[in-house]
N, C-alpha and C. Protein backbone atom coordinates (compact mmCIF):
# COMPACT_ATOMS: atom_id res chain seq x y z
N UNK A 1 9.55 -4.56 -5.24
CA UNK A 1 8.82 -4.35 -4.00
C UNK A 1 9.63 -3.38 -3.13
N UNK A 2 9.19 -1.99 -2.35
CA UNK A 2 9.35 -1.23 -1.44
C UNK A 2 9.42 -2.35 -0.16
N UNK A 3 11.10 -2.05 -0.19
CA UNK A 3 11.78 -3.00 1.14
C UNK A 3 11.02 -2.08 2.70
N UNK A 4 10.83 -0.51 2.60
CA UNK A 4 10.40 0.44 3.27
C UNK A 4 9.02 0.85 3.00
N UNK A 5 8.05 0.61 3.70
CA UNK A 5 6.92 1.34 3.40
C UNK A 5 6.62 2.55 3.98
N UNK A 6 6.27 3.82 3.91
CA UNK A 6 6.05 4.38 4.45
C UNK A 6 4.66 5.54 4.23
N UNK A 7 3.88 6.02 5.27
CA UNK A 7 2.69 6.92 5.07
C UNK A 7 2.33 7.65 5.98
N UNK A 8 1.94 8.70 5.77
CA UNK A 8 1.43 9.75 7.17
C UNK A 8 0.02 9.82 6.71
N UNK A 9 -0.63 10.13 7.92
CA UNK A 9 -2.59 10.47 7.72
C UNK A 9 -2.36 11.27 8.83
N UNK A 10 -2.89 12.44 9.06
CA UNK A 10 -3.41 13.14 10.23
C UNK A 10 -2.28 12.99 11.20
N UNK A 11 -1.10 13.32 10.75
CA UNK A 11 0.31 13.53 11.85
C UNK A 11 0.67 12.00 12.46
N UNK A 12 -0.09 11.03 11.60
CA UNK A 12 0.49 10.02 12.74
C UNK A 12 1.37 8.90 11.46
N UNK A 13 2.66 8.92 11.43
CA UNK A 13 3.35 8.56 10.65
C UNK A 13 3.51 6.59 10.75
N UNK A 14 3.77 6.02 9.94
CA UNK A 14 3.73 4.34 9.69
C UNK A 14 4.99 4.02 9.04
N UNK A 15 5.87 3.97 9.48
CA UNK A 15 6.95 3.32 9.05
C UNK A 15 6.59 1.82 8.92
N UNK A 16 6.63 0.82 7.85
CA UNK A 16 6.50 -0.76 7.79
C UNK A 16 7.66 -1.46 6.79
N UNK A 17 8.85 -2.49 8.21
CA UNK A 17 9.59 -3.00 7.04
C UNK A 17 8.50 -4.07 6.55
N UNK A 18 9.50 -4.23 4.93
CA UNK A 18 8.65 -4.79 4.32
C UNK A 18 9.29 -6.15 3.69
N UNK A 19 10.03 -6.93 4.50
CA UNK A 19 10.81 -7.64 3.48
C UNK A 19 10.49 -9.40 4.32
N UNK A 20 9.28 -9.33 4.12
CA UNK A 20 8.68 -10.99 5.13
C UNK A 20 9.27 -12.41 4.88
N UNK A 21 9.70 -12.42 3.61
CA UNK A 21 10.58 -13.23 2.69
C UNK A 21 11.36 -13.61 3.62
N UNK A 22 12.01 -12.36 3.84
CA UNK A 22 13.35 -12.63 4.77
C UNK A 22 13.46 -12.25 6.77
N UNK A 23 12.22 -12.32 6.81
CA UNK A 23 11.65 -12.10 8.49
C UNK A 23 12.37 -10.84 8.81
N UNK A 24 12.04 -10.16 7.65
CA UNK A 24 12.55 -8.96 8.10
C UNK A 24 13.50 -8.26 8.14
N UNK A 25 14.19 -8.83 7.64
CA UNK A 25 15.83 -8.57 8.06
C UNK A 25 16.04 -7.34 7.37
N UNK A 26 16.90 -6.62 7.88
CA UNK A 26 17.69 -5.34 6.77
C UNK A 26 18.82 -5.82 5.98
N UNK A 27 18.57 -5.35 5.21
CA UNK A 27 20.02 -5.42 4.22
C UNK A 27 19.96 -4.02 3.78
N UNK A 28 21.00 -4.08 2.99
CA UNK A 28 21.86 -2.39 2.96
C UNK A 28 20.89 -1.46 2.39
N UNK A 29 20.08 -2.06 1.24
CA UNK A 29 18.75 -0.70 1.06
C UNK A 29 17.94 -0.66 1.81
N UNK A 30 17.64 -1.53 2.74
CA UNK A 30 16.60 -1.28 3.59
C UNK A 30 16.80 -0.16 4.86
N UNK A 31 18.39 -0.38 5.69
CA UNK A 31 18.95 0.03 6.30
C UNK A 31 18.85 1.72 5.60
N UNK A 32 19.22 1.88 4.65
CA UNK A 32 19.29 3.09 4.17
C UNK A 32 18.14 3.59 4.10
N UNK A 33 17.20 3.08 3.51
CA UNK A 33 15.53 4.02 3.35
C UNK A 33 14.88 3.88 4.34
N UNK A 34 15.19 3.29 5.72
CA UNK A 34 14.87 3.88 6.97
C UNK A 34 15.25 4.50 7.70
N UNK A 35 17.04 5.25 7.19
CA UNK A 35 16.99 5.92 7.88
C UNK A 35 16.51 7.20 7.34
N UNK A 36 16.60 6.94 5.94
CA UNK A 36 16.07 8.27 5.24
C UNK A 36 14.80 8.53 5.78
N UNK A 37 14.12 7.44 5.74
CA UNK A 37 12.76 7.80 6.02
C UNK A 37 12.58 8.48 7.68
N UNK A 38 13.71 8.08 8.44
CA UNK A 38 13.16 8.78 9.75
C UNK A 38 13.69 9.93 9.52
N UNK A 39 15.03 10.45 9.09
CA UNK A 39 15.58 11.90 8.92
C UNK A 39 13.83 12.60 8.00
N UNK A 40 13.52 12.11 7.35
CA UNK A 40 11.88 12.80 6.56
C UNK A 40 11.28 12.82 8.01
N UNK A 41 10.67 11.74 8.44
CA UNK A 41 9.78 12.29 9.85
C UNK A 41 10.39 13.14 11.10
N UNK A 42 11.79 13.31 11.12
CA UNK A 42 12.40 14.00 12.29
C UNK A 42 12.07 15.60 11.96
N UNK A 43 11.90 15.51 10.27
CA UNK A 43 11.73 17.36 10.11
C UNK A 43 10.58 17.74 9.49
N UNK A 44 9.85 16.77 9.59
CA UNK A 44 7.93 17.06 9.39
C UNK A 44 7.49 17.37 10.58
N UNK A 45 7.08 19.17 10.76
CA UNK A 45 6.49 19.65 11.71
C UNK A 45 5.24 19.07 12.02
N UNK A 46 4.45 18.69 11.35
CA UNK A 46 3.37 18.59 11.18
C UNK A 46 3.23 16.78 11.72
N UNK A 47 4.34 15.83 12.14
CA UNK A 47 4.18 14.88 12.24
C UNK A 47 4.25 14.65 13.99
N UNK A 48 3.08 14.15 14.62
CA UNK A 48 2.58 13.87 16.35
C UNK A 48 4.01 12.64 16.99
N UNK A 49 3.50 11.70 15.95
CA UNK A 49 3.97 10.21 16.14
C UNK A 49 4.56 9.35 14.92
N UNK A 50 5.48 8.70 15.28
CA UNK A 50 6.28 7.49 14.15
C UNK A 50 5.51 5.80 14.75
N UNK A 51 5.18 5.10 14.02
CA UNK A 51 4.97 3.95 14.51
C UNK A 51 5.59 3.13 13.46
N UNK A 52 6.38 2.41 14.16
CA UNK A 52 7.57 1.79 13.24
C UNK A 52 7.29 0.03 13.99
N UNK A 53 6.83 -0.51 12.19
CA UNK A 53 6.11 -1.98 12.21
C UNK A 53 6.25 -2.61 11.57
N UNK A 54 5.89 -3.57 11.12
CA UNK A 54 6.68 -4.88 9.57
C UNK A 54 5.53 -5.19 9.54
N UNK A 55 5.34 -5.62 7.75
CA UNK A 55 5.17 -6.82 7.44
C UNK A 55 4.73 -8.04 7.85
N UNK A 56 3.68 -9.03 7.87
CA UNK A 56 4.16 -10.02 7.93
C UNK A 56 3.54 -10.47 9.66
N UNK A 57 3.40 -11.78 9.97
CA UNK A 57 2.60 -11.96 11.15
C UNK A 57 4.39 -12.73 12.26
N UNK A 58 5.06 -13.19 11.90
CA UNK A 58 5.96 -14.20 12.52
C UNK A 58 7.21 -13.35 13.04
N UNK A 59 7.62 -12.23 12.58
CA UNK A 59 8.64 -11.64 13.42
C UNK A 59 8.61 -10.04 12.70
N UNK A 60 9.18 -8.99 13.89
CA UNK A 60 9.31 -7.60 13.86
C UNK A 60 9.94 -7.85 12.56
N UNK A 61 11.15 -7.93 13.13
CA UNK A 61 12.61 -7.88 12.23
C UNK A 61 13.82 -8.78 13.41
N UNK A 62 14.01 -9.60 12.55
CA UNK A 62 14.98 -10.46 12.55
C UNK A 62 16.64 -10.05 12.83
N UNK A 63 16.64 -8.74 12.53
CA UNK A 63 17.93 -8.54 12.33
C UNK A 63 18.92 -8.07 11.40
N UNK A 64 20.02 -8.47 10.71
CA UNK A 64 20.65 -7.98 9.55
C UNK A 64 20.88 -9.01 8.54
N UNK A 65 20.13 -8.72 7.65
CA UNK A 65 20.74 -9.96 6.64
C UNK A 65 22.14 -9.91 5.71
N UNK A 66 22.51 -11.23 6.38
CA UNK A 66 24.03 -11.36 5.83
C UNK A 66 24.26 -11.99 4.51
């Protein structure tokens, strides 16, 4: 499973963690393929907006998983 989801439609970009298991939390690949993924939306001309969202109904993100 993609700990990072990510998709653009019509300039408006969706970042979604994806790890509900664990309320979210980052751990070290997750941490990493978001930031990759925002360095990708920081240099897509073509991108308006980032909306950065999770998974899952009970929490954003939790935090760092230890």
């Amino acid at each position: 499973m993609d700990e990072i989801l990510y998709e653009v439609t019509n300039g408006v970009g969706v970042l979604m963690i994806n790890r509900p298991e664990a309320r979210n939390a980052f751990n070290w690949q997750a941490q990493a393929r978001f930031a990759a993924v925002v360095d990708e939306a920081a240099a897509d001309d073509d991108l308006r907006v980032l909306i950065i969202t999770a998974v899952g109904e009970r929490v954003f993100a939790s935090g760092g998983d230890l």
